[in-house]
C-alpha atoms as a PDB file:
ATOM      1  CA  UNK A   1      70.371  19.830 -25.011  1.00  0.00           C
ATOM      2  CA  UNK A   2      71.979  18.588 -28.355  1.00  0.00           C
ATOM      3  CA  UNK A   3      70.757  15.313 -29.355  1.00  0.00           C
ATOM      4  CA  UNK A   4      72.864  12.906 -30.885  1.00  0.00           C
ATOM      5  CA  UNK A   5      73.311  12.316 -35.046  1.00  0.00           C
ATOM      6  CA  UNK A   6      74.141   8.755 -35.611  1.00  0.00           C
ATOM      7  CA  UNK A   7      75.677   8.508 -39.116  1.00  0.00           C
ATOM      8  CA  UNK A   8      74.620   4.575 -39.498  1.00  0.00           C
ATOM      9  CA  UNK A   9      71.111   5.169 -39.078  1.00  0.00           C
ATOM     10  CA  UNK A  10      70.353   7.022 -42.184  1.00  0.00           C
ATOM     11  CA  UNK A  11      69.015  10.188 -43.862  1.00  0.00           C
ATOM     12  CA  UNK A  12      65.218  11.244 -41.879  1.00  0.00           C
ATOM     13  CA  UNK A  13      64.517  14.443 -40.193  1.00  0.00           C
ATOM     14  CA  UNK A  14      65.068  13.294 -36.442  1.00  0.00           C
ATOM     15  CA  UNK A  15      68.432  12.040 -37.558  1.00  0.00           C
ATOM     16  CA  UNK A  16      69.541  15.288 -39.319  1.00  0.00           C
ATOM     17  CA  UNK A  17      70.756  19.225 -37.868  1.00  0.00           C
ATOM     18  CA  UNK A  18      71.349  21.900 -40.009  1.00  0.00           C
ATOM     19  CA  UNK A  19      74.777  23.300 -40.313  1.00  0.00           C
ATOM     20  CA  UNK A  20      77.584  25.128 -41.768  1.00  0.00           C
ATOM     21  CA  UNK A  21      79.732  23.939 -45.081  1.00  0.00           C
ATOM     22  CA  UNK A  22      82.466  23.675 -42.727  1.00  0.00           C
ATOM     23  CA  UNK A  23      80.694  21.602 -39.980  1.00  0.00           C
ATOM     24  CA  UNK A  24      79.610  19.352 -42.518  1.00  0.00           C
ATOM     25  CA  UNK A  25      82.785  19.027 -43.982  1.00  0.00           C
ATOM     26  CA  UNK A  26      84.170  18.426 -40.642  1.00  0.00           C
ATOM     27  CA  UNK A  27      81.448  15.982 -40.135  1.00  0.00           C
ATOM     28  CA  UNK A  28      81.537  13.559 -43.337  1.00  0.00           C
ATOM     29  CA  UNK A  29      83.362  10.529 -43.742  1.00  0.00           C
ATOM     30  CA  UNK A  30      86.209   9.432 -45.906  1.00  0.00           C
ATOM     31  CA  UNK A  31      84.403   6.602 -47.528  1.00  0.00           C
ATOM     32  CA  UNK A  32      87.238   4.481 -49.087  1.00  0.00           C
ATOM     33  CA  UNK A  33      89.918   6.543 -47.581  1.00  0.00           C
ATOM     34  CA  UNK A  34      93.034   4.971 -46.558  1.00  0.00           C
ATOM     35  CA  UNK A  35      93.688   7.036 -43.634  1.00  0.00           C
ATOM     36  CA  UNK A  36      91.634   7.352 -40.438  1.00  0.00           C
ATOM     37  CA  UNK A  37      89.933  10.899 -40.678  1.00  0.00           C
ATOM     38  CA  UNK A  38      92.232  13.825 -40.066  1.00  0.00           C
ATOM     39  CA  UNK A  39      95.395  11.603 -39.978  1.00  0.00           C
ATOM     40  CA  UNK A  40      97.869  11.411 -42.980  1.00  0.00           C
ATOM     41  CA  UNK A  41     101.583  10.131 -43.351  1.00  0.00           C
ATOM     42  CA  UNK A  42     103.938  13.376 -42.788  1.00  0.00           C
ATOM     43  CA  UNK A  43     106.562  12.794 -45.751  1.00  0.00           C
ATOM     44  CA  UNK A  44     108.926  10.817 -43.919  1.00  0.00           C
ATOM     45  CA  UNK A  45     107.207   7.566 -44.094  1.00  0.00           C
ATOM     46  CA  UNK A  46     107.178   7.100 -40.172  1.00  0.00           C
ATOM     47  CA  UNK A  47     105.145   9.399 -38.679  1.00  0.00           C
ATOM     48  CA  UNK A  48     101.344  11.206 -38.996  1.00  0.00           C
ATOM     49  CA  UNK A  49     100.167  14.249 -39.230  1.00  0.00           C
ATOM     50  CA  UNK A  50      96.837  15.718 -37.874  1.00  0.00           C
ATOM     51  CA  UNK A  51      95.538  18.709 -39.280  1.00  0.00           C
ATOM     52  CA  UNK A  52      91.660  20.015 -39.760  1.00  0.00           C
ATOM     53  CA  UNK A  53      90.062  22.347 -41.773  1.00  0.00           C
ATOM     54  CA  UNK A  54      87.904  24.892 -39.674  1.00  0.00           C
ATOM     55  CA  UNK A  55      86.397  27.856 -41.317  1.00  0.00           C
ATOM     56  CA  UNK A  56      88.139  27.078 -44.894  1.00  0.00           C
ATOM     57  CA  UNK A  57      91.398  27.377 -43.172  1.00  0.00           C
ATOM     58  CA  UNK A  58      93.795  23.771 -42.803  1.00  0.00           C
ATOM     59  CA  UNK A  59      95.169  24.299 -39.382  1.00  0.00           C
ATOM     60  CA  UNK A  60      98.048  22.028 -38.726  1.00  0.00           C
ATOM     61  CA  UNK A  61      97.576  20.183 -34.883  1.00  0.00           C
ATOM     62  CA  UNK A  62     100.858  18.116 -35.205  1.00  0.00           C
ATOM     63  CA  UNK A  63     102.955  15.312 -35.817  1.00  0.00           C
ATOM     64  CA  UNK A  64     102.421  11.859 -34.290  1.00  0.00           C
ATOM     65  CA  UNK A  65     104.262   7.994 -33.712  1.00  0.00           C
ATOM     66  CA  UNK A  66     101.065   6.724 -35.332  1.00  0.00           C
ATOM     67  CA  UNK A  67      97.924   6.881 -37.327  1.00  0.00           C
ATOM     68  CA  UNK A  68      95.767   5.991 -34.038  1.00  0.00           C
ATOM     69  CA  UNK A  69      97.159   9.647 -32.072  1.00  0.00           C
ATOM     70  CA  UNK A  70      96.840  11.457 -35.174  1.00  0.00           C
ATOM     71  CA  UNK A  71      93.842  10.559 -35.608  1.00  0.00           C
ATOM     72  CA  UNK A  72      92.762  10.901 -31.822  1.00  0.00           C
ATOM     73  CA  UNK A  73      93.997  14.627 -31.801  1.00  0.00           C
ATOM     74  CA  UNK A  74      91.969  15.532 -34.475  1.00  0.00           C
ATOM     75  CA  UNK A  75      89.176  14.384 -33.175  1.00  0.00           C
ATOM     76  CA  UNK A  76      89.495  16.265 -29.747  1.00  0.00           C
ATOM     77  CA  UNK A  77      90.349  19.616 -31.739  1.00  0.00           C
ATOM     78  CA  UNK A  78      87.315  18.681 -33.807  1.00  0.00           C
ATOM     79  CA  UNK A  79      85.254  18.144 -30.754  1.00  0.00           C
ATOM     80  CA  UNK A  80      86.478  21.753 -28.934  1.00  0.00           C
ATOM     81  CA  UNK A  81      85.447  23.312 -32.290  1.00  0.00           C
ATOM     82  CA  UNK A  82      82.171  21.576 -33.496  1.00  0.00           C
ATOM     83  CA  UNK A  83      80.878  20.285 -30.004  1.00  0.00           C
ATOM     84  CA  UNK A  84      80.707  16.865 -31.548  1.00  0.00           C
END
């Protein structure tokens, strides 16, 4: 059984697994990003595009009416991938 990481309670060994580059990658946060993780305007100034990085490679999931689904489809491609 995995147990859970929970990135608010800090850096100690029963808080911490080890992993690949691109699991941690995957993992980190965007501290004093504008954007909600794996969710970034497309170009056209309406809509958002998810894409994630997995293995080194950006794979691009799709374009989306707002940050919030962005954002929520990168997290379920991120969870089929990583588990997490």
């Amino acid at each position: 059984m995995r147990k859970e990481i929970d990135n608010d309670k800090g850096y100690y060994v029963e808080n911490c697994r080890w992993s690949i580059k691109s699991v941690q990658n995957a993992n980190k946060r965007l501290l004093g990003s504008k954007y909600l993780k794996g969710a970034k305007p497309n170009g056209s100034g309406t809509d958002f595009q998810a894409r994630i990085k997995i293995f080194d490679k950006e794979i691009y999931i799709g374009n989306f009416k707002t940050e919030i689904e962005a954002h929520e489809a990168f997290v379920s491609v991120h969870r089929e991938w990583y588990g997490f």
